[in-house]
N, C-alpha and C. Protein backbone atom coordinates (compact mmCIF):
# COMPACT_ATOMS: atom_id res chain seq x y z
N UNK A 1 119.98 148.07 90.65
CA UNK A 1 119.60 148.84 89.48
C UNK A 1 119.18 150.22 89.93
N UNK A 2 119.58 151.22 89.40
CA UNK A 2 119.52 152.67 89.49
C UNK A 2 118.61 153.29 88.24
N UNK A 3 117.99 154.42 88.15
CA UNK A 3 117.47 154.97 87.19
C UNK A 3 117.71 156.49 87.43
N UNK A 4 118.37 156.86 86.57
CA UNK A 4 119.17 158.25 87.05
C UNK A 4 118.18 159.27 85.64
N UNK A 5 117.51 160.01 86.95
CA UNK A 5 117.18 161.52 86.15
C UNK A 5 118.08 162.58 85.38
N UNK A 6 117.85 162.83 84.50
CA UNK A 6 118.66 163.50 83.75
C UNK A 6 118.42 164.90 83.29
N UNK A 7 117.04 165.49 83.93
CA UNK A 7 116.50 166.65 83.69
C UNK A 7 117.56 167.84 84.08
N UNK A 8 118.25 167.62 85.07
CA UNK A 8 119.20 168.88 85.18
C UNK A 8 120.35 169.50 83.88
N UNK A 9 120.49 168.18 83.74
CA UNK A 9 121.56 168.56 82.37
C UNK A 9 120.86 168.70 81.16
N UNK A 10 120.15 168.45 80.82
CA UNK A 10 118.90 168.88 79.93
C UNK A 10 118.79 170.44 80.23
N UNK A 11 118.31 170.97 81.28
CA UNK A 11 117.69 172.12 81.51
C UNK A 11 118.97 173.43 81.51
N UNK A 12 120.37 172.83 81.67
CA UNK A 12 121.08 174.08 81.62
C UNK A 12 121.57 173.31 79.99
N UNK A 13 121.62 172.30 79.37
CA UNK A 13 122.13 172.51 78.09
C UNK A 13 120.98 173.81 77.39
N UNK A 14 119.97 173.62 77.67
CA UNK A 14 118.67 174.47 77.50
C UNK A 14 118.93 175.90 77.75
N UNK A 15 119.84 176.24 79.04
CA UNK A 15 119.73 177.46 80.01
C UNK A 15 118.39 178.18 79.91
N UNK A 16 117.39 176.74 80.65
CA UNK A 16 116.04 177.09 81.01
C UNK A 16 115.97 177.14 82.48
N UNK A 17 115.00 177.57 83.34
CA UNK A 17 115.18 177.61 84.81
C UNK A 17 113.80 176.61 85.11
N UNK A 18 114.41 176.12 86.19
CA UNK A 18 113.36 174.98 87.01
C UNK A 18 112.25 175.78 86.84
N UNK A 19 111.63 177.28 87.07
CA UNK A 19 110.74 177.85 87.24
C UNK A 19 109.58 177.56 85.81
N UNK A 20 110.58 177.76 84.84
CA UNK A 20 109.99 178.04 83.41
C UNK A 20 109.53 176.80 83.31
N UNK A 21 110.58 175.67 83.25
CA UNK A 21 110.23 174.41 82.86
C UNK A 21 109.21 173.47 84.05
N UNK A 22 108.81 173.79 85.48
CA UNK A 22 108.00 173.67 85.78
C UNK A 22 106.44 174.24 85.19
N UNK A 23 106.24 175.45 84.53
CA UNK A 23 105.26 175.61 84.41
C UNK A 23 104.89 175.50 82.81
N UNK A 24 105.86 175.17 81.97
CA UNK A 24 106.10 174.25 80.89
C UNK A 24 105.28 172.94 81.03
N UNK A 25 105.74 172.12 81.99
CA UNK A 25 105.36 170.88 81.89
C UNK A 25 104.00 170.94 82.91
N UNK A 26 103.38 171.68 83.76
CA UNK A 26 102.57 171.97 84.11
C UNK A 26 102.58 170.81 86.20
N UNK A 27 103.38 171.05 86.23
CA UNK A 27 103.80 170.78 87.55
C UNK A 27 104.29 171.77 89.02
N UNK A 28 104.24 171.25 89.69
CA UNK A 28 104.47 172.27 90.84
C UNK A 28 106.21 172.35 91.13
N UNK A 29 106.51 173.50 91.44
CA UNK A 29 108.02 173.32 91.86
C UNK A 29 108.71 172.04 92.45
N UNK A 30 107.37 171.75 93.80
CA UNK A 30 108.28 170.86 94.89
C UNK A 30 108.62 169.52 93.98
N UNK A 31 107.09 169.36 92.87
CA UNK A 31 106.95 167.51 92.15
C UNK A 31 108.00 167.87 91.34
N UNK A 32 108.54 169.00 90.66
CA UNK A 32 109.59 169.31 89.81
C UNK A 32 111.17 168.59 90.71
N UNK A 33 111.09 168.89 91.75
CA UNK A 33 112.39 168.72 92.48
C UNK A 33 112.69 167.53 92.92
N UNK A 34 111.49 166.65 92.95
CA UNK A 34 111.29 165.25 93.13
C UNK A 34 111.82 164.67 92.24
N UNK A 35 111.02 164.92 90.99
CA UNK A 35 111.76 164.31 89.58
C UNK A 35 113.39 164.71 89.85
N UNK A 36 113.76 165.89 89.81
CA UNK A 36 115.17 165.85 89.40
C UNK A 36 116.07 165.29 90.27
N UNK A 37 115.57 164.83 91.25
CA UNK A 37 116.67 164.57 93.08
C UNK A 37 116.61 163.27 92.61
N UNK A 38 115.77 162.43 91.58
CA UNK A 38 115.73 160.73 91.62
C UNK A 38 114.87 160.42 92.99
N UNK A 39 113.97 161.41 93.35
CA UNK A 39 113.07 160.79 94.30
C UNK A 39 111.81 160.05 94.33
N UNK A 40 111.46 160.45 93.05
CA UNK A 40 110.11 159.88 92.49
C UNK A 40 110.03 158.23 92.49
N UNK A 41 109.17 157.42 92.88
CA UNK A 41 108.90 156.41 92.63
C UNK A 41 107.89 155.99 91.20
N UNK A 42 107.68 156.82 90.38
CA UNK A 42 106.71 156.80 89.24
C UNK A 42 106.42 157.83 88.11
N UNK A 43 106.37 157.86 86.95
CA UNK A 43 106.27 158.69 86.35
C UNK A 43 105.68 158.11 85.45
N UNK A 44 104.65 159.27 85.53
CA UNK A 44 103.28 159.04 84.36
C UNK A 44 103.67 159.37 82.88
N UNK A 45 103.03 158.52 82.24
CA UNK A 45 103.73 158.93 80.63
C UNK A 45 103.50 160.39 79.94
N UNK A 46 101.84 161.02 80.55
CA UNK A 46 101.55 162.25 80.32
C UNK A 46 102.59 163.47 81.02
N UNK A 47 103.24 163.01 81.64
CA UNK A 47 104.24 163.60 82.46
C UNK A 47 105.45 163.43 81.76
N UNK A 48 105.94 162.45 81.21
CA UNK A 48 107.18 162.13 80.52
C UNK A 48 107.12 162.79 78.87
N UNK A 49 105.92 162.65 78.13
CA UNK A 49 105.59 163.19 77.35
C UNK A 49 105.68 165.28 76.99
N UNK A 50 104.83 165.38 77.94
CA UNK A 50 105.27 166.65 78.59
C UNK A 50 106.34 167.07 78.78
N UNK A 51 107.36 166.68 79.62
CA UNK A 51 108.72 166.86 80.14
C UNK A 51 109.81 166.69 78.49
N UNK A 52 108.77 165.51 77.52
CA UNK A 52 110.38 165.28 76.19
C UNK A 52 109.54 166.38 75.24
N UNK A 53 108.56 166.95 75.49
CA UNK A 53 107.66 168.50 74.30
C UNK A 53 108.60 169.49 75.18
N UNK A 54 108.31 169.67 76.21
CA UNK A 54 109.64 171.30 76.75
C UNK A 54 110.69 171.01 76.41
N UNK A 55 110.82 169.90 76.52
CA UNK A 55 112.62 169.59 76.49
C UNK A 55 113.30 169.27 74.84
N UNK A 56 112.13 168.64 74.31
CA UNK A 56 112.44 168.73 73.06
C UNK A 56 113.55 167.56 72.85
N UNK A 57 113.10 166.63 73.54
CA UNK A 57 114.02 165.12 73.56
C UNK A 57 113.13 164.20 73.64
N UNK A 58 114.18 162.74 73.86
CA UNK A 58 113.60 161.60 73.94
C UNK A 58 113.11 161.36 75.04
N UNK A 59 112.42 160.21 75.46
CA UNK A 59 112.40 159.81 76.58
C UNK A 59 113.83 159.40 77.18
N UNK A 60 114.72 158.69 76.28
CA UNK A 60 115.56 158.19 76.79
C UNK A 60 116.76 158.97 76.86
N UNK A 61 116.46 160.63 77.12
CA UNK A 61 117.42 161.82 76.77
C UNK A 61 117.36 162.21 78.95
N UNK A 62 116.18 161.58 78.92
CA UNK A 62 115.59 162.05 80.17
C UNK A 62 116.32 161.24 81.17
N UNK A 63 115.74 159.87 80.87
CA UNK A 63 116.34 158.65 82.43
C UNK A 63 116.98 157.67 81.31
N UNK A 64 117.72 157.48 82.23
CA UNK A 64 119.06 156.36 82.32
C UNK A 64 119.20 155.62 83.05
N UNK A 65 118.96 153.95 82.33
CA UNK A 65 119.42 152.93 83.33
C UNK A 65 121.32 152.99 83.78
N UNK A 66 121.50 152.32 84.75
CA UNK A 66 122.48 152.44 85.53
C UNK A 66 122.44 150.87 86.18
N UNK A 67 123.46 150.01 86.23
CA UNK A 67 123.42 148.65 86.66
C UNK A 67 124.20 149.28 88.09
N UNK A 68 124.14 148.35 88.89
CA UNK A 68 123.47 147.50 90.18
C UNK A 68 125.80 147.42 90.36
N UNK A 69 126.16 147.88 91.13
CA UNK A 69 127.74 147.15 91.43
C UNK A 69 127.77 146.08 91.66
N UNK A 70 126.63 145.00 92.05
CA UNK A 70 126.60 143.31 92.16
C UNK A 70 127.09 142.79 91.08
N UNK A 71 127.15 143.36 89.85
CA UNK A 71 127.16 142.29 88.75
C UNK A 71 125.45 142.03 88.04
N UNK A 72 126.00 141.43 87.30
CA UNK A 72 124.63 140.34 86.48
C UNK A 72 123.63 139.88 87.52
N UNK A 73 122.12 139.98 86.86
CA UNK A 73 121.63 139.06 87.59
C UNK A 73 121.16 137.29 86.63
């Protein structure tokens, strides 16, 4: 199972810059780059909340499940 960030395509449907929308959502560049690389292991809802008020979406505009190439479990 995968959970794929979706903030990049968000941010140029937007043609907003990582810069703006970092200090939008009130985060630092590098935690900004985390989120968007799919590096994060966690995301706080005050953070997700934040991120769908700049963005002006859903949560589920943001991350996307993605199944597993195994199949079913």
């Amino acid at each position: 199972m995968a959970i794929v960030v979706e903030i990049d395509v968000l941010l140029a449907k937007r043609k907003m810059s990582v810069g703006d929308f970092a200090d939008a959502i009130g985060l630092s560049l590098a935690n900004v780059s985390v989120l968007k690389n799919g590096r994060a292991k966690a995301v706080r809802f005050s953070t997700l909340n934040a991120i769908c008020e700049a963005l002006a979406c859903q949560p589920g505009d943001v991350l996307r499940w993605v199944p597993d190439d195994g199949g079913a479990r």
